[in-house]
N, C-alpha and C. Protein backbone atom coordinates (compact mmCIF):
# COMPACT_ATOMS: atom_id res chain seq x y z
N UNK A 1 127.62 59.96 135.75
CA UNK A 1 129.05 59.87 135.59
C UNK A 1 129.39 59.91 134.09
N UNK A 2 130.56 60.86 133.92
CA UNK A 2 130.85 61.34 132.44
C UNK A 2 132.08 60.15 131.82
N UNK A 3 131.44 59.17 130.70
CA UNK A 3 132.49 58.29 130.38
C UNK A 3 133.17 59.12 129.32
N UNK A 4 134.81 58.76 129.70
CA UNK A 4 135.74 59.35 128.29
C UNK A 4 135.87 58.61 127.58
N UNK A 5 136.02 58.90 126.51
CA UNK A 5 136.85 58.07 125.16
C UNK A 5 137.84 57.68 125.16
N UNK A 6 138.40 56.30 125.03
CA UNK A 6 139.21 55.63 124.91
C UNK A 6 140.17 55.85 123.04
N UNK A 7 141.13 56.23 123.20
CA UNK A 7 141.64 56.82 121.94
C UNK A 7 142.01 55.29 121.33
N UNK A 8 141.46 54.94 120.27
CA UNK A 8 141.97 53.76 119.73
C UNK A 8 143.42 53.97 118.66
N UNK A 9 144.59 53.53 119.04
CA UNK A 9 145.84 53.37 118.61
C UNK A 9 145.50 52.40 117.21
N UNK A 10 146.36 52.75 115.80
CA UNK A 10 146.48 52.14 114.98
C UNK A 10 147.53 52.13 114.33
N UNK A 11 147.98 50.84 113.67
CA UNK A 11 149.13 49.96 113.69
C UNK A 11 149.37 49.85 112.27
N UNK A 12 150.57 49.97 111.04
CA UNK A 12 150.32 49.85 109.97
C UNK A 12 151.37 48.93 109.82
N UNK A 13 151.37 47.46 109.03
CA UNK A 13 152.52 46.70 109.11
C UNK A 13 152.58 46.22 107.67
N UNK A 14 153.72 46.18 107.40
CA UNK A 14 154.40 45.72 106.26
C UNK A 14 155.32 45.12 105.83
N UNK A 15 155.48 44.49 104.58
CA UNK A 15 157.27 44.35 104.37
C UNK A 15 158.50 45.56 103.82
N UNK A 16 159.69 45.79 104.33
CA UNK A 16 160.33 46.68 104.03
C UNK A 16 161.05 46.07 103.19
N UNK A 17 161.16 46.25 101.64
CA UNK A 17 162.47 45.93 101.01
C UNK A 17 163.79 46.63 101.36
N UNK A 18 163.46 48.13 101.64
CA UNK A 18 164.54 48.76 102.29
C UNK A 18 165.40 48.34 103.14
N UNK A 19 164.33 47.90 104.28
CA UNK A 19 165.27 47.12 105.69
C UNK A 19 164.92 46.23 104.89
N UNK A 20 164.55 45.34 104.67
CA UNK A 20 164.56 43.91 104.66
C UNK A 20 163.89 43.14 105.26
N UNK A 21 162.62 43.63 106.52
CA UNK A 21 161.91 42.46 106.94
C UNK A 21 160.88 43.49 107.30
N UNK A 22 159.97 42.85 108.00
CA UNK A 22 158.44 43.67 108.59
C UNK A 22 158.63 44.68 109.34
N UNK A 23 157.95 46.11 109.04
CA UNK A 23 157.88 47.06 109.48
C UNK A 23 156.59 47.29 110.52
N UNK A 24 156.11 47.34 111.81
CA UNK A 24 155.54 47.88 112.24
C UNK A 24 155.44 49.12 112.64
N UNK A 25 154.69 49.97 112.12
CA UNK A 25 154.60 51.90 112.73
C UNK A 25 153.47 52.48 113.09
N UNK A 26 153.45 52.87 113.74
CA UNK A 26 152.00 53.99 114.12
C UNK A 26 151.39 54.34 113.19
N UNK A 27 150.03 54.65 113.00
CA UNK A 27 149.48 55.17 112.11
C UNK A 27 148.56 56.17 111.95
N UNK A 28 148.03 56.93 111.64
CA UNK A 28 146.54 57.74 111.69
C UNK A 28 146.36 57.73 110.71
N UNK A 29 144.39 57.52 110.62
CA UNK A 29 143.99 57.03 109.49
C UNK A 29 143.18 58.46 109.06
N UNK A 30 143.74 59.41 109.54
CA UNK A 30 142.87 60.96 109.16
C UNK A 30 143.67 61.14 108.00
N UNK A 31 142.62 61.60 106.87
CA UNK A 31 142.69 61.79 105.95
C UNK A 31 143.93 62.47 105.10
N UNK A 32 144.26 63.45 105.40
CA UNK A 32 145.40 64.48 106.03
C UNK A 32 146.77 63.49 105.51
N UNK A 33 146.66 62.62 106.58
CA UNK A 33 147.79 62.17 106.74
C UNK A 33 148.62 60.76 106.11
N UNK A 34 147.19 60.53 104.88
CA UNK A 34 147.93 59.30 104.61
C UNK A 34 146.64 59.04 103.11
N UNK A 35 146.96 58.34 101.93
CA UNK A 35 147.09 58.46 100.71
C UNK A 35 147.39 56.86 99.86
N UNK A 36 146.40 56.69 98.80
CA UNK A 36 147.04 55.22 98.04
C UNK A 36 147.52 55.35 96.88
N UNK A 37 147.80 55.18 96.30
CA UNK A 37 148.20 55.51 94.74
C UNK A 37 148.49 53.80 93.93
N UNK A 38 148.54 53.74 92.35
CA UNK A 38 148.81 53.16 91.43
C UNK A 38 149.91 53.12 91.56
N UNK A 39 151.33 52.51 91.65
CA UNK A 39 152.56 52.80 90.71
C UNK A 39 152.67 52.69 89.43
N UNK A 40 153.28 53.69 88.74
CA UNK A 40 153.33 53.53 87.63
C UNK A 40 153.79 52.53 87.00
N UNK A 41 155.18 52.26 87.33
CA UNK A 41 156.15 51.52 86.63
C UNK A 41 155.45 49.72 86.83
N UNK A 42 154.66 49.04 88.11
CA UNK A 42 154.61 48.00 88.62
C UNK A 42 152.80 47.83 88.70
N UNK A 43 152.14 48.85 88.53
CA UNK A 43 150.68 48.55 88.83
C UNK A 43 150.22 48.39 89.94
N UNK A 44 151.26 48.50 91.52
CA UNK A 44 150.79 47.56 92.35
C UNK A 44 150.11 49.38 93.09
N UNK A 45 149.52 48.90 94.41
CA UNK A 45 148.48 49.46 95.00
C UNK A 45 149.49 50.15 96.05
N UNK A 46 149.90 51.46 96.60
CA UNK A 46 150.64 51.76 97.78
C UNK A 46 149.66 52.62 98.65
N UNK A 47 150.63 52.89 99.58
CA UNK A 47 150.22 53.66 100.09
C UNK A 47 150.97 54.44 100.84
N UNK A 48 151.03 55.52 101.06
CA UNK A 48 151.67 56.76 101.53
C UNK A 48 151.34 57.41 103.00
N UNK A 49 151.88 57.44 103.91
CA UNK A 49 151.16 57.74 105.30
C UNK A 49 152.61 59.07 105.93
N UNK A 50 151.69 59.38 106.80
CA UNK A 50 152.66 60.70 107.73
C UNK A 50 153.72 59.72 108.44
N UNK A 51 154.82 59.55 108.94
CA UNK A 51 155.30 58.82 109.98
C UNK A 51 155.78 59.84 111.00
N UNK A 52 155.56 60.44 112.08
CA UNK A 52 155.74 60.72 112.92
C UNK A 52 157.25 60.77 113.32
N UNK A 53 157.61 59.49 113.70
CA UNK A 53 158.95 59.23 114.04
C UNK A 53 159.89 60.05 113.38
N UNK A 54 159.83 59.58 112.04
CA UNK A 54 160.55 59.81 110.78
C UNK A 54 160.34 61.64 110.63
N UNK A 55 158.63 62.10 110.99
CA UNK A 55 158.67 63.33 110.59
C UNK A 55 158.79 63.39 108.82
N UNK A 56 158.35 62.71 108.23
CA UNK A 56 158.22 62.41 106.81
C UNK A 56 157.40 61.40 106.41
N UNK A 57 156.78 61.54 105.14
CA UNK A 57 156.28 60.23 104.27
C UNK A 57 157.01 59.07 104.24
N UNK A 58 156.11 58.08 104.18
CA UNK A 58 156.69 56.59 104.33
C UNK A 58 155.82 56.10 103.36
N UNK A 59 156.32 55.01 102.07
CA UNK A 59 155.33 54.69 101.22
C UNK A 59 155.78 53.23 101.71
N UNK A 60 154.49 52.43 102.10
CA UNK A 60 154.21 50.88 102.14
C UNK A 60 154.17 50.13 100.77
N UNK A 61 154.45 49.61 99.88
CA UNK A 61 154.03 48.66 98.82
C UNK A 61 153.55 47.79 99.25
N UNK A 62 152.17 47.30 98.56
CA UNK A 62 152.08 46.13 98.45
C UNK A 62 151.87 45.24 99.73
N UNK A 63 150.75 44.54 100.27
CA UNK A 63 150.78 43.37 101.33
C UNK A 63 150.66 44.16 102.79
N UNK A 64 150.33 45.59 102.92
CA UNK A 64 150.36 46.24 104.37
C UNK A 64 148.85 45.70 104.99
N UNK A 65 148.60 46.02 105.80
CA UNK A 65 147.76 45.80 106.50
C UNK A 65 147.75 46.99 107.94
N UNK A 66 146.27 47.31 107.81
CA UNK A 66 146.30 48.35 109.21
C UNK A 66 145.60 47.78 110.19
N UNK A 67 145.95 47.73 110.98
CA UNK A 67 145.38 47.29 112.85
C UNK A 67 145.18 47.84 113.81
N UNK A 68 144.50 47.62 114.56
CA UNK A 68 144.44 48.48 116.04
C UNK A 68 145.14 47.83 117.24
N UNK A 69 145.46 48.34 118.23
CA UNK A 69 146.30 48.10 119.23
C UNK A 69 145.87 46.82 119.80
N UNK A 70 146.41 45.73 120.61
CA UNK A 70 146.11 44.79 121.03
C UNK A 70 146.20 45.07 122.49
């Protein structure tokens, strides 16, 4: 009997200064689609990911964390 793969879902959460409180969004961690960088102006660590939803880049600052589905 042929077992399938179970697709593991991943979760990227943050704070939004934009909105104003924690962002949870989908994520894929393929290469492709997502990126960290320096800021210039602040030093701090980001990161840049595809968002789907949005159909555009989404940059996280600072304090994100990525997860898998519960």
């Amino acid at each position: 009997m042929r077992q399938e793969k179970k697709k593991v879902a991943f979760y990227i959460k943050y704070y939004s200064e934009k909105d104003g409180k924690m962002i949870k969004r989908p994520y894929d961690p393929h290469y492709e689609l997502q990126h960290e960088f320096i800021a210039k102006s602040s030093g701090n660590l980001c990161k840049r990911y595809w968002d789907q939803k949005k159909n555009d880049w989404r940059t996280a600052k600072r304090g994100w964390q990525i997860m898998t589905a519960k």
